[in-house]
C-alpha atoms as a PDB file:
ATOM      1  CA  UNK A   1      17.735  35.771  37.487  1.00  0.00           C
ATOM      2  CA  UNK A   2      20.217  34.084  39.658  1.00  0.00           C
ATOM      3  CA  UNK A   3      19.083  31.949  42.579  1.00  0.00           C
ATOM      4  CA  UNK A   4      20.662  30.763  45.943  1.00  0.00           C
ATOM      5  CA  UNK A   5      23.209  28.227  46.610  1.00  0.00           C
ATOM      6  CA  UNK A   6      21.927  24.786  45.445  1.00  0.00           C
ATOM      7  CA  UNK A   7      21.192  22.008  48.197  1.00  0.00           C
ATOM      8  CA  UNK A   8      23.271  18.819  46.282  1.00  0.00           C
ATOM      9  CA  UNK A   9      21.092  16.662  49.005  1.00  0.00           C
ATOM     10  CA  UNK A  10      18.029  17.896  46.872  1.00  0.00           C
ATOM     11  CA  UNK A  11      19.306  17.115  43.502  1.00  0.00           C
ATOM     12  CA  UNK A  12      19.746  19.112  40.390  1.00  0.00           C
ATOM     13  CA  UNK A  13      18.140  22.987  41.170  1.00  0.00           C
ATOM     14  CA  UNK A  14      17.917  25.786  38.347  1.00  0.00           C
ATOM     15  CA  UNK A  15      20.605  27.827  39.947  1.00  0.00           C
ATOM     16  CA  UNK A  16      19.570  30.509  37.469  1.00  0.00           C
ATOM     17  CA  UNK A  17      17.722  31.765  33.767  1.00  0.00           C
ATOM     18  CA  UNK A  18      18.300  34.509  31.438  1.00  0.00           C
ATOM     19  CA  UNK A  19      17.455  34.867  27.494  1.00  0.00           C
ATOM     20  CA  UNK A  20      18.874  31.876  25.878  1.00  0.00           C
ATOM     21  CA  UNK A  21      20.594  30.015  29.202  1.00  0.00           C
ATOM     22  CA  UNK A  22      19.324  28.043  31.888  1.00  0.00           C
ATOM     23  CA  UNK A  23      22.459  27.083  34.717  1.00  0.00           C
ATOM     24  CA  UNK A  24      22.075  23.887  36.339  1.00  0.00           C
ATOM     25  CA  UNK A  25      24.691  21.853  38.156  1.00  0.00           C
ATOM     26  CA  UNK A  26      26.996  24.449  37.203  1.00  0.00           C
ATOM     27  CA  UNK A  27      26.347  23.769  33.424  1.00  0.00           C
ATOM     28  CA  UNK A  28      24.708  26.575  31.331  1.00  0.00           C
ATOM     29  CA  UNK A  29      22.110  25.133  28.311  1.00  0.00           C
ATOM     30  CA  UNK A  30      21.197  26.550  25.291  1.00  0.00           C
ATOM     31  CA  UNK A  31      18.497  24.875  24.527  1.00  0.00           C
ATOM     32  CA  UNK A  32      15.052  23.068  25.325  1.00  0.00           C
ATOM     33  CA  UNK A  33      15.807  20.489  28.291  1.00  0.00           C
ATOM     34  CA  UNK A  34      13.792  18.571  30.934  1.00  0.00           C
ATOM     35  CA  UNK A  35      15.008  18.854  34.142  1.00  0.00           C
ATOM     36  CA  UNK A  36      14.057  16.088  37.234  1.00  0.00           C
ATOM     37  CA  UNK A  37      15.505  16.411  40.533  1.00  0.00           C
ATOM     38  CA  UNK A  38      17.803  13.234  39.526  1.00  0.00           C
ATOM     39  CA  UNK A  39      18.675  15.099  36.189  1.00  0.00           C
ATOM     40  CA  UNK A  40      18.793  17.196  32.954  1.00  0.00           C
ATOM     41  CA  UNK A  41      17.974  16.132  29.405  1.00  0.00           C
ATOM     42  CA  UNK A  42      18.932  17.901  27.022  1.00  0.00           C
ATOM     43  CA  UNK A  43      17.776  16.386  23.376  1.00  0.00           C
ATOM     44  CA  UNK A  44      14.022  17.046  24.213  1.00  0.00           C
ATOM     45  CA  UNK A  45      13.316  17.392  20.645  1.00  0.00           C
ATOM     46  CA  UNK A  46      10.943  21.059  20.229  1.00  0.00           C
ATOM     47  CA  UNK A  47      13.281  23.907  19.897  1.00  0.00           C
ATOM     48  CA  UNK A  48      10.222  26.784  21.012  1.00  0.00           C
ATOM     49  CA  UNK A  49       6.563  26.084  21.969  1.00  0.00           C
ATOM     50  CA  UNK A  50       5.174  25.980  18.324  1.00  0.00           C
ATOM     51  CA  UNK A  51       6.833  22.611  17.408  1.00  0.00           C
ATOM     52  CA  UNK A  52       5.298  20.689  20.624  1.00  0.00           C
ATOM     53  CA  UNK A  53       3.516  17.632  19.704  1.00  0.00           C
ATOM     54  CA  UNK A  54       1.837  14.829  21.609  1.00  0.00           C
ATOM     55  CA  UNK A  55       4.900  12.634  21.806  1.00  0.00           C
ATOM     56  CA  UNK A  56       7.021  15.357  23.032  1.00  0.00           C
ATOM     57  CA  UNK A  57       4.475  15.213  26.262  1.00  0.00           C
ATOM     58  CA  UNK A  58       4.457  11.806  25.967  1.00  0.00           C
ATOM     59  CA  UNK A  59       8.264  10.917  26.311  1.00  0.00           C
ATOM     60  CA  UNK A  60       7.736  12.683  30.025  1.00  0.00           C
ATOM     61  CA  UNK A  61       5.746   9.736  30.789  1.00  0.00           C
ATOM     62  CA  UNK A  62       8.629   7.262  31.004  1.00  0.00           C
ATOM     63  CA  UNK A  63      10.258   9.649  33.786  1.00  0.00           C
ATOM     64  CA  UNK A  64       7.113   8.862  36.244  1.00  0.00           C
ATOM     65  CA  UNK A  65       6.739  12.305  37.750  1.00  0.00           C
ATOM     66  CA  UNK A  66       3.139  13.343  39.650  1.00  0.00           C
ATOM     67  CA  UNK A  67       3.191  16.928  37.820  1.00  0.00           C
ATOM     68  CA  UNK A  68       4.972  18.657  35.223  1.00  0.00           C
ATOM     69  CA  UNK A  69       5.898  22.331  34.473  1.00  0.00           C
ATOM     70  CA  UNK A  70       5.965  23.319  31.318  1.00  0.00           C
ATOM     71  CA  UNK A  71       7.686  26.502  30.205  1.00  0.00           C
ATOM     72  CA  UNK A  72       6.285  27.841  27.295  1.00  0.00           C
ATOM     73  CA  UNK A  73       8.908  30.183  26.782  1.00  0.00           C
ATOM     74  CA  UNK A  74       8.950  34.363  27.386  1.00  0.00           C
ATOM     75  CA  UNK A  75       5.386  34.096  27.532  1.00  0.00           C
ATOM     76  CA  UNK A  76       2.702  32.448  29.120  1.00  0.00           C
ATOM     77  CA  UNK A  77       0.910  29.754  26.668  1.00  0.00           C
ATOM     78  CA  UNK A  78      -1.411  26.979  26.676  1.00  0.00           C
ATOM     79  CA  UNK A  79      -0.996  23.766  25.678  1.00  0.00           C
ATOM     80  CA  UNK A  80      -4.254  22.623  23.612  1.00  0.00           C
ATOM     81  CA  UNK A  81      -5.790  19.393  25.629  1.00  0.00           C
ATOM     82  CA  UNK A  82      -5.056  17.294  23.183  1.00  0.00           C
ATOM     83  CA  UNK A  83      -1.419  17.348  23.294  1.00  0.00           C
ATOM     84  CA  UNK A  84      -1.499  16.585  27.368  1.00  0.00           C
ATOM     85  CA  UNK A  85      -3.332  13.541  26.133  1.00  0.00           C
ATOM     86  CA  UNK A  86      -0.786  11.059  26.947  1.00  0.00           C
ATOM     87  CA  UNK A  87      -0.021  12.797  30.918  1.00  0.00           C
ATOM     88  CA  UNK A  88      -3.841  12.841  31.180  1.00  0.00           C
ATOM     89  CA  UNK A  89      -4.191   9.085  30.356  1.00  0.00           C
ATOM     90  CA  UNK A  90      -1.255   8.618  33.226  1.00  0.00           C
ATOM     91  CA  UNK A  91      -2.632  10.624  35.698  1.00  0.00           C
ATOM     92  CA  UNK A  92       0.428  13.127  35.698  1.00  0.00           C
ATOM     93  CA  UNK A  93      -0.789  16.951  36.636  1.00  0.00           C
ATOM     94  CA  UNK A  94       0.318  19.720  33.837  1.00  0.00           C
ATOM     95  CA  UNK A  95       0.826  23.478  34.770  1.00  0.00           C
ATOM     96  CA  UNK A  96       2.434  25.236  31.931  1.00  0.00           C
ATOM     97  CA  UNK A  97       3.693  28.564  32.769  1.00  0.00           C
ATOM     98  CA  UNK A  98       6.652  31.391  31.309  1.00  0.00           C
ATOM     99  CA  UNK A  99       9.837  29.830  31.467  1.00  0.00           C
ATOM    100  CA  UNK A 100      10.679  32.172  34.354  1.00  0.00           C
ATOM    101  CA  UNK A 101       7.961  31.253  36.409  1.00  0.00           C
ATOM    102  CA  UNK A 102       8.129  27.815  35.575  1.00  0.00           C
ATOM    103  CA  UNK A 103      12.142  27.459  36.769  1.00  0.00           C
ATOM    104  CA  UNK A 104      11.269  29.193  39.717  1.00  0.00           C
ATOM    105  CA  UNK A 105       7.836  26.754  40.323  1.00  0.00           C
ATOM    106  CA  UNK A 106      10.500  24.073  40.028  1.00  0.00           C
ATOM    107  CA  UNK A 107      12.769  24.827  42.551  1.00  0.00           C
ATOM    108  CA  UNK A 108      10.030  25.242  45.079  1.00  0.00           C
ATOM    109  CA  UNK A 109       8.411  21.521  44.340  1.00  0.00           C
ATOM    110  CA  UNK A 110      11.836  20.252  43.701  1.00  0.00           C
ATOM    111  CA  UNK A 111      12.976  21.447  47.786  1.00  0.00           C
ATOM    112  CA  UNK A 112       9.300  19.757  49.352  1.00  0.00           C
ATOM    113  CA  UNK A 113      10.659  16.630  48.009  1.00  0.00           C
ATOM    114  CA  UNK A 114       7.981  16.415  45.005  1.00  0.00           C
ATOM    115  CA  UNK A 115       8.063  13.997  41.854  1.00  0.00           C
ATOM    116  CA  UNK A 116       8.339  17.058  39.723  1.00  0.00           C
ATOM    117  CA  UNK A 117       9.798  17.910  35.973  1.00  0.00           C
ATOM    118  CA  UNK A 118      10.481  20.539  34.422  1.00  0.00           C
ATOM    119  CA  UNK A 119      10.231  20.965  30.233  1.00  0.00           C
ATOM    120  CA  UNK A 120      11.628  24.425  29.600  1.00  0.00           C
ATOM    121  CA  UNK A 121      11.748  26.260  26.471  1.00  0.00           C
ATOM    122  CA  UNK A 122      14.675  28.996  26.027  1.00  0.00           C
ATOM    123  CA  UNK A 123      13.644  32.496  27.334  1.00  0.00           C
END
């Protein structure tokens, strides 16, 4: 899915998502990436959903945002409680969603000015 033009005022927008991409700041990834409104990470260490641990979660931590989206990939999956430990603990909101949603969720939070981040797993 492509979105509209991006607002550089805003910071970095998913400009758009297919299987295996994600285009941001004109840059097209490959693989599992955080994304903040200030910037894109791109050694987030789980390739796909299965390989998420507690520290994973935990590195979001040090980025200080009030919620993160988590996109679980082509589907819709749930983290179990134990690895959102570390956001609990911080007082950081978790919504995990499909990678589709989840890009789009971002954009929307990302344009009302919100601490948000984004950990997306390939489509």
């Amino acid at each position: 899915m492509k979105f509209t033009q991006d607002d550089i005022d805003a910071g970095y927008a998913i400009q758009s998502y297919a299987k295996g991409q994600i285009k941001i700041g004109g840059i097209t990834y490959h693989c599992s990436l955080i994304v903040t409104p200030s910037g894109v990470l791109d050694d987030w260490r789980p390739e796909n959903f299965n390989q998420l641990a507690s520290d994973d979660l935990a590195r979001l931590v040090e980025l200080a945002p009030e919620i993160v989206i988590l996109g679980t990939g082509a589907e819709h999956r749930f983290p179990h409680a134990k690895l959102a430990q570390p956001l609990i603990e911080h007082r950081i909101g978790l919504e995990s969603m499909a990678t589709s949603a989840a890009c789009r969720t971002y954009n929307i939070l990302r344009g009302e000015g919100r601490r948000v981040l984004a950990a997306l797993f390939m489509i």
